[in-house]
N, C-alpha and C. Protein backbone atom coordinates (compact mmCIF):
# COMPACT_ATOMS: atom_id res chain seq x y z
N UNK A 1 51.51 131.74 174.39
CA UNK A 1 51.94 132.99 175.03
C UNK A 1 52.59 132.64 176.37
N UNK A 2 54.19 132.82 176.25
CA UNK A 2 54.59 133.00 178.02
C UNK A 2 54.14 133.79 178.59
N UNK A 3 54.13 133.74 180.23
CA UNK A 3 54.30 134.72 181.33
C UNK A 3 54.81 136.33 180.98
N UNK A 4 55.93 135.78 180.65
CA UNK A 4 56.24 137.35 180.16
C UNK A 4 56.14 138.09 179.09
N UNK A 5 55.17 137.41 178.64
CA UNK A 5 54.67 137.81 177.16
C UNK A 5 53.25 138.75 177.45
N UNK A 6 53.11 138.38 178.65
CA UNK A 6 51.20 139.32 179.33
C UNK A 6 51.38 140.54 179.44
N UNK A 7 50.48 141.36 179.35
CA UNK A 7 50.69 142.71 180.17
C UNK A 7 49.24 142.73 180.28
N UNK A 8 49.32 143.51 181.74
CA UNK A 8 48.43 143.75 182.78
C UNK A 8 48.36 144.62 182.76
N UNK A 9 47.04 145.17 183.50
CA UNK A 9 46.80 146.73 184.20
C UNK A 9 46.86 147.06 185.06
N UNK A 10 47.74 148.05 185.55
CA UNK A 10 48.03 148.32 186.77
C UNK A 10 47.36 149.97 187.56
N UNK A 11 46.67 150.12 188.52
CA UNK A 11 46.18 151.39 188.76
C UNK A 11 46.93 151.86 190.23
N UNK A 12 47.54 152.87 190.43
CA UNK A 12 47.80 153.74 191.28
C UNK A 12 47.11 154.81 192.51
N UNK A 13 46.95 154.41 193.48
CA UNK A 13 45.91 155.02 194.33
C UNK A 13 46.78 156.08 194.97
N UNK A 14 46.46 157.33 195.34
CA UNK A 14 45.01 157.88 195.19
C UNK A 14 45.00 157.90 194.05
N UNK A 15 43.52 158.25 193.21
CA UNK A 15 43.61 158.81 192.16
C UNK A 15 42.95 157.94 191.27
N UNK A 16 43.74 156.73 191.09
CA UNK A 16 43.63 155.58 190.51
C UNK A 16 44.34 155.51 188.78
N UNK A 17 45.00 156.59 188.84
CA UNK A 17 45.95 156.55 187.05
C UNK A 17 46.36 154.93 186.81
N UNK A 18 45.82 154.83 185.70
CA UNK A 18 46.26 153.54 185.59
C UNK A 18 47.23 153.70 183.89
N UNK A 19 48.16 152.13 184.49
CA UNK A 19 49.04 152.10 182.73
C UNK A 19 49.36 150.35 182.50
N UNK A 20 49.51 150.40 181.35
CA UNK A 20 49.68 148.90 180.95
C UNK A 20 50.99 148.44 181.86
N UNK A 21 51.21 147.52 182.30
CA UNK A 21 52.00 146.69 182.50
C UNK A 21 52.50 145.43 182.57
N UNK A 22 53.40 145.34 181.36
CA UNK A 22 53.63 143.90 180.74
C UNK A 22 54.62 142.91 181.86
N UNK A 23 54.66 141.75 181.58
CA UNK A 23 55.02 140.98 183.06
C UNK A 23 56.51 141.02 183.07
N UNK A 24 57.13 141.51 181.86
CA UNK A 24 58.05 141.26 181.78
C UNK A 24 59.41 142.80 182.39
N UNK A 25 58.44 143.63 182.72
CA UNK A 25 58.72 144.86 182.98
C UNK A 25 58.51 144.53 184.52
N UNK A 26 59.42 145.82 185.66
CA UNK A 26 59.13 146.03 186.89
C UNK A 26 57.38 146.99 187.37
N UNK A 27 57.03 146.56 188.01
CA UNK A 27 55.88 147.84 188.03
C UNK A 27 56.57 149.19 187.66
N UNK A 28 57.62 149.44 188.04
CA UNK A 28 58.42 150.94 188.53
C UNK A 28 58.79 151.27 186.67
N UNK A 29 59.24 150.41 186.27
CA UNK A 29 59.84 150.63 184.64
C UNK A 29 58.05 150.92 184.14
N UNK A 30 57.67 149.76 184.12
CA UNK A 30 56.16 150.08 183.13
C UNK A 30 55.94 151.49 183.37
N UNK A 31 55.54 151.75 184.58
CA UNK A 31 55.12 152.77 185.23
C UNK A 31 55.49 154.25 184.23
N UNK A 32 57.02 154.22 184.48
CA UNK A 32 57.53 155.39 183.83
C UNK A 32 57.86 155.46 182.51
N UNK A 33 57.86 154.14 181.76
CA UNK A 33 57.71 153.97 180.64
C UNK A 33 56.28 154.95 179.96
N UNK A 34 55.19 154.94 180.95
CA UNK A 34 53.55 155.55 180.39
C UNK A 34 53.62 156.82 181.07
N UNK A 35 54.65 157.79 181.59
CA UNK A 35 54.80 158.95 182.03
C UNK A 35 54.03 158.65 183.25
N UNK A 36 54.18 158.26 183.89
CA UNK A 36 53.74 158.16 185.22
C UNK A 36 55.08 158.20 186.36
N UNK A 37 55.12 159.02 187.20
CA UNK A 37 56.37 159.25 187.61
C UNK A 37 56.18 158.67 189.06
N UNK A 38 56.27 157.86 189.99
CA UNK A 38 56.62 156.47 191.04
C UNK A 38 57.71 157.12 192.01
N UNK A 39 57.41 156.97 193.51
CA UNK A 39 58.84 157.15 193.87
C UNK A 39 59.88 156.29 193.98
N UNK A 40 61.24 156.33 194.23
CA UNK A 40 61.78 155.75 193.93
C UNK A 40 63.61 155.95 194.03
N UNK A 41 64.17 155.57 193.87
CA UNK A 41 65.68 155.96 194.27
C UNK A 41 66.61 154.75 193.42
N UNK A 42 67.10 153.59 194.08
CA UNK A 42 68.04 152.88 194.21
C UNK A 42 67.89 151.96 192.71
N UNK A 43 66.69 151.95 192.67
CA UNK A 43 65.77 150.90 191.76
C UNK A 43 66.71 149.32 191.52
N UNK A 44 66.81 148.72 193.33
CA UNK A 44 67.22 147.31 193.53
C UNK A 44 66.74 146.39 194.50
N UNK A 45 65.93 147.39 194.79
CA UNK A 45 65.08 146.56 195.92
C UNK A 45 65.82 146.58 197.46
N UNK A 46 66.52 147.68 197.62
CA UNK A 46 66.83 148.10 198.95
C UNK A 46 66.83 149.01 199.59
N UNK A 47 66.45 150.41 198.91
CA UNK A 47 66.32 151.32 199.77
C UNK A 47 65.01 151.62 200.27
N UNK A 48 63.95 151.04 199.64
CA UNK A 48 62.55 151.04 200.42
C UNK A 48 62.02 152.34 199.93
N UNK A 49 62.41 153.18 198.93
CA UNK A 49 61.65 154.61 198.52
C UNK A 49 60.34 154.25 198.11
N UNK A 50 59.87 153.29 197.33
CA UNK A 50 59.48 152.91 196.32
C UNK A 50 58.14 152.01 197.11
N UNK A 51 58.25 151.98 198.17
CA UNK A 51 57.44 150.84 199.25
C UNK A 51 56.29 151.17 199.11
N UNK A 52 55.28 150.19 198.44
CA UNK A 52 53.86 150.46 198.26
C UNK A 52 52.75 149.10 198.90
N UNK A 53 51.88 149.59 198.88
CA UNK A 53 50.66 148.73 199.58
C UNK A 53 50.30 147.94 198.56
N UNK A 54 50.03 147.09 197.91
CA UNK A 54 49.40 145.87 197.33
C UNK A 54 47.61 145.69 197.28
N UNK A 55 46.76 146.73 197.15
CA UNK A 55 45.56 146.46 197.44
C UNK A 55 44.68 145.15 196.74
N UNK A 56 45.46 144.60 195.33
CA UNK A 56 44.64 143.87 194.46
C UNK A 56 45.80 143.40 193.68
N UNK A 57 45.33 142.12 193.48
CA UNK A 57 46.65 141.41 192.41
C UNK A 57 47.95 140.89 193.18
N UNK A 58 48.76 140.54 192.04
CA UNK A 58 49.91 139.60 192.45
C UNK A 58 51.01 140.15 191.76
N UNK A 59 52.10 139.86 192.58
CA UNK A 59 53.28 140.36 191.72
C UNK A 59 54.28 139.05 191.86
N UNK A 60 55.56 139.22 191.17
CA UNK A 60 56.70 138.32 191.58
C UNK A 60 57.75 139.01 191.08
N UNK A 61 58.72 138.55 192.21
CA UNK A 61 60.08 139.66 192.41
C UNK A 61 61.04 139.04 191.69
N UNK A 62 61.81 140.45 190.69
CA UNK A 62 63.41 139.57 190.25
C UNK A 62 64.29 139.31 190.98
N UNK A 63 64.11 139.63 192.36
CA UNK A 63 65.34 139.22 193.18
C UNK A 63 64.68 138.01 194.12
N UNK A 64 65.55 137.34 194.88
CA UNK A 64 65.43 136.42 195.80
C UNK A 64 64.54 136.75 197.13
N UNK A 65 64.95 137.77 198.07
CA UNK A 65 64.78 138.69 198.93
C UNK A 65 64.60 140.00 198.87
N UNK A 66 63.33 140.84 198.34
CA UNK A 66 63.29 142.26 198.33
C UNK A 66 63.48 143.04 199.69
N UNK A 67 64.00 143.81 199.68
CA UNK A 67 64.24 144.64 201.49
C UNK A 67 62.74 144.69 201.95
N UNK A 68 62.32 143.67 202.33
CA UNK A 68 60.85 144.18 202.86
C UNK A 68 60.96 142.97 204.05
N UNK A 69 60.50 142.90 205.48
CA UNK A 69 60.57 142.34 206.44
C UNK A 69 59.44 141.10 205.97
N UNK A 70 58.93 139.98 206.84
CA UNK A 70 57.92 138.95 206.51
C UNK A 70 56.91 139.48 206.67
N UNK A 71 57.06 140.19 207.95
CA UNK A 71 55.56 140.82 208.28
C UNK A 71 55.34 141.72 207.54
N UNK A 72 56.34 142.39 206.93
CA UNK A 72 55.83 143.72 205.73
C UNK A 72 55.03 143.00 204.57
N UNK A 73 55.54 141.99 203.88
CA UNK A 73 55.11 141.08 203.06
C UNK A 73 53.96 140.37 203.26
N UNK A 74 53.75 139.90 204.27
CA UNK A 74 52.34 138.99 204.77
C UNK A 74 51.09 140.44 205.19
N UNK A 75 51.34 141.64 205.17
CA UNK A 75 50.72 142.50 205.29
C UNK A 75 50.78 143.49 203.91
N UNK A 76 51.03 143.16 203.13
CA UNK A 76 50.77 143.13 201.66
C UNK A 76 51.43 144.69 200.88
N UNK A 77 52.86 144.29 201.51
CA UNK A 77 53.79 145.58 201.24
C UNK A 77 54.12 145.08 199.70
N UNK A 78 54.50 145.82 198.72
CA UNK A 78 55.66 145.32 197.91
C UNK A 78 56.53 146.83 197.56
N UNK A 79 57.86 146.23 196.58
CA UNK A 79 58.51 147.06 195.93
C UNK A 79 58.40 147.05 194.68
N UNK A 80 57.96 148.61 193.98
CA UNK A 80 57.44 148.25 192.54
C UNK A 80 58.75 148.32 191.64
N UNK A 81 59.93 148.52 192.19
CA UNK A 81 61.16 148.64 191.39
C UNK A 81 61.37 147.33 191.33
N UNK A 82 61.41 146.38 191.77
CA UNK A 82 61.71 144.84 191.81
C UNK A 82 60.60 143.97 191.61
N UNK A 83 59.25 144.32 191.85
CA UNK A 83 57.73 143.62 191.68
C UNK A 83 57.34 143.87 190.19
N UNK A 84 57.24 142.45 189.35
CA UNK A 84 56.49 142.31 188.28
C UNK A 84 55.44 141.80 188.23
N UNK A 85 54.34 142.29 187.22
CA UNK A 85 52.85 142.02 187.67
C UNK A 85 52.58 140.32 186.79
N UNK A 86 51.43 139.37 188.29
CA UNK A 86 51.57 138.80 187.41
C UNK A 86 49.85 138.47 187.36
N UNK A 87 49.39 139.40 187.85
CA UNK A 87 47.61 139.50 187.16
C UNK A 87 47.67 140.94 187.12
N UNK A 88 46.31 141.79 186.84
CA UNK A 88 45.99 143.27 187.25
C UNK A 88 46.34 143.71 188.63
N UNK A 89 47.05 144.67 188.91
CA UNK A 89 47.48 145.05 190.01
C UNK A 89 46.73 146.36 190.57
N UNK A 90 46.54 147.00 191.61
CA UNK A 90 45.96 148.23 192.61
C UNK A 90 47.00 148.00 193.44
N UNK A 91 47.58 149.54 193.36
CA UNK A 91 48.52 149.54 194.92
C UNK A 91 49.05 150.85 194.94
N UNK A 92 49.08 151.39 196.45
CA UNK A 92 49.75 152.57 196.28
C UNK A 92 50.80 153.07 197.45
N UNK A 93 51.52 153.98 197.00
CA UNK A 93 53.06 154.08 197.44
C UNK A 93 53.14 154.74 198.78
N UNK A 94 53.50 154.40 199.10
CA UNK A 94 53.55 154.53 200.93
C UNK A 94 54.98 155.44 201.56
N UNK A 95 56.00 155.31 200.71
CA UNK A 95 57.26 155.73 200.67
C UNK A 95 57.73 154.73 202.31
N UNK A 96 59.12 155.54 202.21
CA UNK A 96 59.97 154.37 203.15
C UNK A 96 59.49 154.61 204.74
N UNK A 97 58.61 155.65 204.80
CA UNK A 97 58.16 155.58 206.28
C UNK A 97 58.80 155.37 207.33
């Protein structure tokens, strides 16, 4: 089994709705793939709609550089339009603030 052959579980705070998410999907696609509706806009990893907290788990980005600063990142920001899961994920959406 590759990497992107996994799918994970991912839960949404508040609340905690959770939906499968396979590694090979964005959090933001899985997401709305299971009727779960995410905010969101640009879906490229630059307009920051989509900007969520990271409480649990790991992700890895299809792009090089997601619009998120170091310190946003080392303080455990991600973007779920560009962030694929790559254990069980908890995190919730903060919007572009």
């Amino acid at each position: 089994m590759t990497d992107d052959d996994r799918t994970f579980t991912a839960r949404v705070l508040p609340g905690g709705a959770g939906f499968a998410a396979p590694a090979s999907l964005s959090l933001l696609e899985a997401a709305l793939l299971e009727g779960l509706p995410l905010p969101s806009s640009c879906r490229n990893g630059a307009c920051r709609a989509c900007m969520s907290r990271l409480h649990a788990g790991s992700v890895r980005y299809r792009i090089d550089w997601p619009g998120l600063s170091l310190d946003e990142k080392e303080d455990g920001f991600i973007l779920p339009c560009v962030a694929c899961p790559t254990s069980d994920v908890v995190f919730e959406p903060v919007g572009a603030g």
